[in-house]
Protein backbone atom coordinates (compact mmCIF):
# COMPACT_ATOMS: atom_id res chain seq x y z
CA UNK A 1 -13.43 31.17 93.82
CA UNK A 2 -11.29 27.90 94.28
CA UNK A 3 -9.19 26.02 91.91
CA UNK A 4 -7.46 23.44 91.00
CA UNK A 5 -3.84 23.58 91.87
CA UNK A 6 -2.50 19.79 92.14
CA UNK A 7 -4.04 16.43 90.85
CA UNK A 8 -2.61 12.95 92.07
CA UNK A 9 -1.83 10.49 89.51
CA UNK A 10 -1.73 7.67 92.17
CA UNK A 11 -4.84 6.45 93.82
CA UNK A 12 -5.47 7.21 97.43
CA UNK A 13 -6.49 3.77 98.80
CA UNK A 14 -8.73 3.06 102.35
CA UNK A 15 -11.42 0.86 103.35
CA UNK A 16 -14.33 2.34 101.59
CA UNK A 17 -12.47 1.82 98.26
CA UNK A 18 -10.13 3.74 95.29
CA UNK A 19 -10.33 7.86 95.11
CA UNK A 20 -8.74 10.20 92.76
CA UNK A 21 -7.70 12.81 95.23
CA UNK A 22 -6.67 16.90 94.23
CA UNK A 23 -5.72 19.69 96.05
CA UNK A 24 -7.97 22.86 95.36
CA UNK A 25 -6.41 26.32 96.92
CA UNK A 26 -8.67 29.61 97.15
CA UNK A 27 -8.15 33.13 98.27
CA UNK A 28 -9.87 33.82 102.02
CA UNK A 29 -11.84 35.90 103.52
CA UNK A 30 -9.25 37.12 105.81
CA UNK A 31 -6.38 37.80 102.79
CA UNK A 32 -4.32 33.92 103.13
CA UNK A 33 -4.66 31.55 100.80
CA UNK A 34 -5.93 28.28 102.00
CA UNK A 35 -5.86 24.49 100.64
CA UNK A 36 -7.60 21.71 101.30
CA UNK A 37 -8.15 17.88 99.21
CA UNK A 38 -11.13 17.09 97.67
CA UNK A 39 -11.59 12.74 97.06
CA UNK A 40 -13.23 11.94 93.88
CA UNK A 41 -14.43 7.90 94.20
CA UNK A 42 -13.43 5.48 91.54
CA UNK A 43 -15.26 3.27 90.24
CA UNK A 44 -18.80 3.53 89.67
CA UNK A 45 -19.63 5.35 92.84
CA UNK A 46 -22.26 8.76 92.65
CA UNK A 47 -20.45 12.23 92.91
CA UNK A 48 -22.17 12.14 96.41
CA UNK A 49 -19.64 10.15 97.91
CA UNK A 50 -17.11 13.22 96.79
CA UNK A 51 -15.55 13.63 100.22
CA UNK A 52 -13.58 16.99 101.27
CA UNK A 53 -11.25 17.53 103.34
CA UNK A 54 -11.44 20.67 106.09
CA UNK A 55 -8.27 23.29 105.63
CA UNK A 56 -5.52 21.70 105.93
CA UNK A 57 -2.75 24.55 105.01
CA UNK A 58 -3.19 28.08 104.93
CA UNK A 59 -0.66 30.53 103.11
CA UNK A 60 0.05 33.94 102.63
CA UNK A 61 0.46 33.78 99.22
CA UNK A 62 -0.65 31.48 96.15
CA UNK A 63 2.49 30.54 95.44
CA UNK A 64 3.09 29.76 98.72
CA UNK A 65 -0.19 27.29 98.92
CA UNK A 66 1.21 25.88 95.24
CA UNK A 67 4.24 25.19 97.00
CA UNK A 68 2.86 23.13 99.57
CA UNK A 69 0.66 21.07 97.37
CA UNK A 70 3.66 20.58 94.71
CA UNK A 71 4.80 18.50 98.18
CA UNK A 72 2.22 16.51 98.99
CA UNK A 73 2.90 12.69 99.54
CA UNK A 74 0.72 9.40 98.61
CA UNK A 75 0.72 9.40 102.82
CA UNK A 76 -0.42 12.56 103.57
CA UNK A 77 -3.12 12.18 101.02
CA UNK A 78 -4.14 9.05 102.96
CA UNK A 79 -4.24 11.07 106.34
CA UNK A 80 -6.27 13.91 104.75
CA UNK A 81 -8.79 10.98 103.68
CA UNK A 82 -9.03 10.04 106.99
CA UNK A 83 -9.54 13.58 108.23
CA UNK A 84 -12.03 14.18 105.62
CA UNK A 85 -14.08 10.57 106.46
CA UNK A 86 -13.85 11.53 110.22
CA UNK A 87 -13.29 15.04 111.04
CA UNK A 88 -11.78 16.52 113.94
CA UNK A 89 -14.38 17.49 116.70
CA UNK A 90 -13.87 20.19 118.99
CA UNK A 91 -15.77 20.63 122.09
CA UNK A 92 -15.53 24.48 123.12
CA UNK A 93 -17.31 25.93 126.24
CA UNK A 94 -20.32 27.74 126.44
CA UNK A 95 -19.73 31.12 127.40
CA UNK A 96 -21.85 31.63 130.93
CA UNK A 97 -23.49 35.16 131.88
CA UNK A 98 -24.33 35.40 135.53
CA UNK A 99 -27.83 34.85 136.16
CA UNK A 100 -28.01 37.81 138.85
CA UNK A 101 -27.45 41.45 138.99
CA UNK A 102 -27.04 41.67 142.90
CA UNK A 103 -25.89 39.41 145.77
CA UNK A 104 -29.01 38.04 148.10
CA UNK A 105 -29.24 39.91 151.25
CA UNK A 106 -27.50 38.96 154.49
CA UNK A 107 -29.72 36.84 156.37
CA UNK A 108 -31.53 39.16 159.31
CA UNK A 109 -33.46 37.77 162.00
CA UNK A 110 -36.09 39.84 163.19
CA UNK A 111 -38.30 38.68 166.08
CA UNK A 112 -39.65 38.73 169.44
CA UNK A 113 -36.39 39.21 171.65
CA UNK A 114 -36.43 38.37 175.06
CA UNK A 115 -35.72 40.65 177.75
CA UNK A 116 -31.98 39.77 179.63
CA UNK A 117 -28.33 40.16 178.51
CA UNK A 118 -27.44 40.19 174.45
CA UNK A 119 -26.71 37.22 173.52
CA UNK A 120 -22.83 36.34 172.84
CA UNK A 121 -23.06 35.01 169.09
CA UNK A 122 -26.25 35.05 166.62
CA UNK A 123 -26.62 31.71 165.45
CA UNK A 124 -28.15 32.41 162.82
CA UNK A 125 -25.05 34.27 160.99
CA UNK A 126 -22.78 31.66 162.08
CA UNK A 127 -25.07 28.38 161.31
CA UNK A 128 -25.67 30.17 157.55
CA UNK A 129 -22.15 29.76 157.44
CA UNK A 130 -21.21 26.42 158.75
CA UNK A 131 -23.27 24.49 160.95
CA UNK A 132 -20.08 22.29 162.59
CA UNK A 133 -18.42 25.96 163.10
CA UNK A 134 -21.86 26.81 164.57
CA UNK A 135 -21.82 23.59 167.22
CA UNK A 136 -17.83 23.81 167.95
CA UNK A 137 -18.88 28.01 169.12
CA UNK A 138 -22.05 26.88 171.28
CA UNK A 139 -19.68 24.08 173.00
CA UNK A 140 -17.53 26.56 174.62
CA UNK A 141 -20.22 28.63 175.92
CA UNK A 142 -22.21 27.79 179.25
CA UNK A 143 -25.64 27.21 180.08
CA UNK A 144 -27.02 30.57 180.90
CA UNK A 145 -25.48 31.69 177.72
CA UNK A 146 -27.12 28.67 175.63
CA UNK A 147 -30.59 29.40 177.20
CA UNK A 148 -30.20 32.66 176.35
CA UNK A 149 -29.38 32.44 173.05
CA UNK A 150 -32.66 29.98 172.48
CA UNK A 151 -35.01 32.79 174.35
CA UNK A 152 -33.18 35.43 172.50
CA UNK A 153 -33.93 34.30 168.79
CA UNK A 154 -37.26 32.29 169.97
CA UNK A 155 -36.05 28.88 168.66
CA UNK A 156 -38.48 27.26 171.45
CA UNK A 157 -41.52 27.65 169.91
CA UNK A 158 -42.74 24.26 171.14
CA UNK A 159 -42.11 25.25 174.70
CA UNK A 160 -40.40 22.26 175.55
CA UNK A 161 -38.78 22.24 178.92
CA UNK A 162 -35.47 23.20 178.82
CA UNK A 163 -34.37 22.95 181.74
CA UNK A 164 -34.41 18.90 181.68
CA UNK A 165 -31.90 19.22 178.55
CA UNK A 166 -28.28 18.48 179.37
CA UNK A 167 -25.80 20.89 177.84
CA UNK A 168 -24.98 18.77 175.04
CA UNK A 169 -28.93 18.60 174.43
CA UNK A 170 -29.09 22.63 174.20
CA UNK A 171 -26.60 22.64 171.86
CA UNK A 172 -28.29 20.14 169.18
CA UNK A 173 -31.63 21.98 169.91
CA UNK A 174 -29.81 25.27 168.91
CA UNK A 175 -28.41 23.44 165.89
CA UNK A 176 -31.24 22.10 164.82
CA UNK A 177 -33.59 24.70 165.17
CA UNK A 178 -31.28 26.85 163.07
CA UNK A 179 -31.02 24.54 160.45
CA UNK A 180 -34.75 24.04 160.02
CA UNK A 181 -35.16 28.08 159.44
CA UNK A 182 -32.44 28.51 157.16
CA UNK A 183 -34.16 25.94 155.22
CA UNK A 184 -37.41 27.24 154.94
CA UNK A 185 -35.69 30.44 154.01
């Protein structure tokens, strides 16, 4: 239960007008004794326009929280009117729970494979990675190795005739086509 433990004899002035302000102290949950100031208006104003101000002190003991409001100022009256007219907001964050139990799997292509030599890289695993990492890998291999790689992991399902594509040409056609699948995917 709270109580009354200091009244101000001078008036606590602001822009909304004159309040008789007091300090009430009660005993907490927690064991401490905490204070705050309640603003009575002046003047012809409804009780509804009390304001209260959040804790401002909290003490171990009640003589300790007596001893802090014997203290209080005309100033620090005016501050806790402020406080109590706009009080403090605090933003915390949202505690996030992952959404998933399990990563995705690995990306595996299965498909028709082409008879002839394994190919050097699977695009594939590198492209789901980094496409530029993906180009920069193709550009230091050779034709036969490029055409292999697009008969290997079927990415000419148009048929288009390769062999009119320059090197540089293979390479975007590899690039592309992997891109495409890993975005229907």
């Amino acid at each position: 239960m709270s109580e009354l433990l200091r009244s101000f004899d001078e008036r606590i002035l602001d822009d909304s007008g004159e309040y008789h302000a007091r300090v009430i102290g009660r005993l907490a949950n927690d064991g401490m004794w905490e204070g705050w100031l309640e603003f009575v208006p002046i003047e012809g104003r409804s009780a509804d326009t009390l304001l209260i101000s959040p804790v401002e002190s909290r003490q171990p003991e009640r003589e300790h929280l007596a001893y802090w409001a014997s203290g209080l100022t005309v100033v620090y009256a005016e501050g806790a009117l402020r406080r109590a007219r706009k009080p403090l907001t605090v933003r915390t964050r949202v505690v996030e729970t992952p959404a998933s139990n399990a990563p995705a799997p690995r990306i595996v292509t299965m498909g028709p494979r082409a008879v002839g030599p394994e190919p050097v890289l699977d695009p594939f695993e590198v492209g789901s990675r980094s496409l530029d990492i993906l180009t920069q890998e193709l550009r230091a291999l050779g034709r036969a190795r490029l055409l292999n790689i697009i008969a290997a992991y079927d990415l000419n399902s148009g048929g288009s005739d390769l062999q009119q594509f320059t090197d540089a040409q293979l390479i975007t056609f590899i690039v592309v086509a992997v891109e495409a699948r890993l975005l229907r995917r």
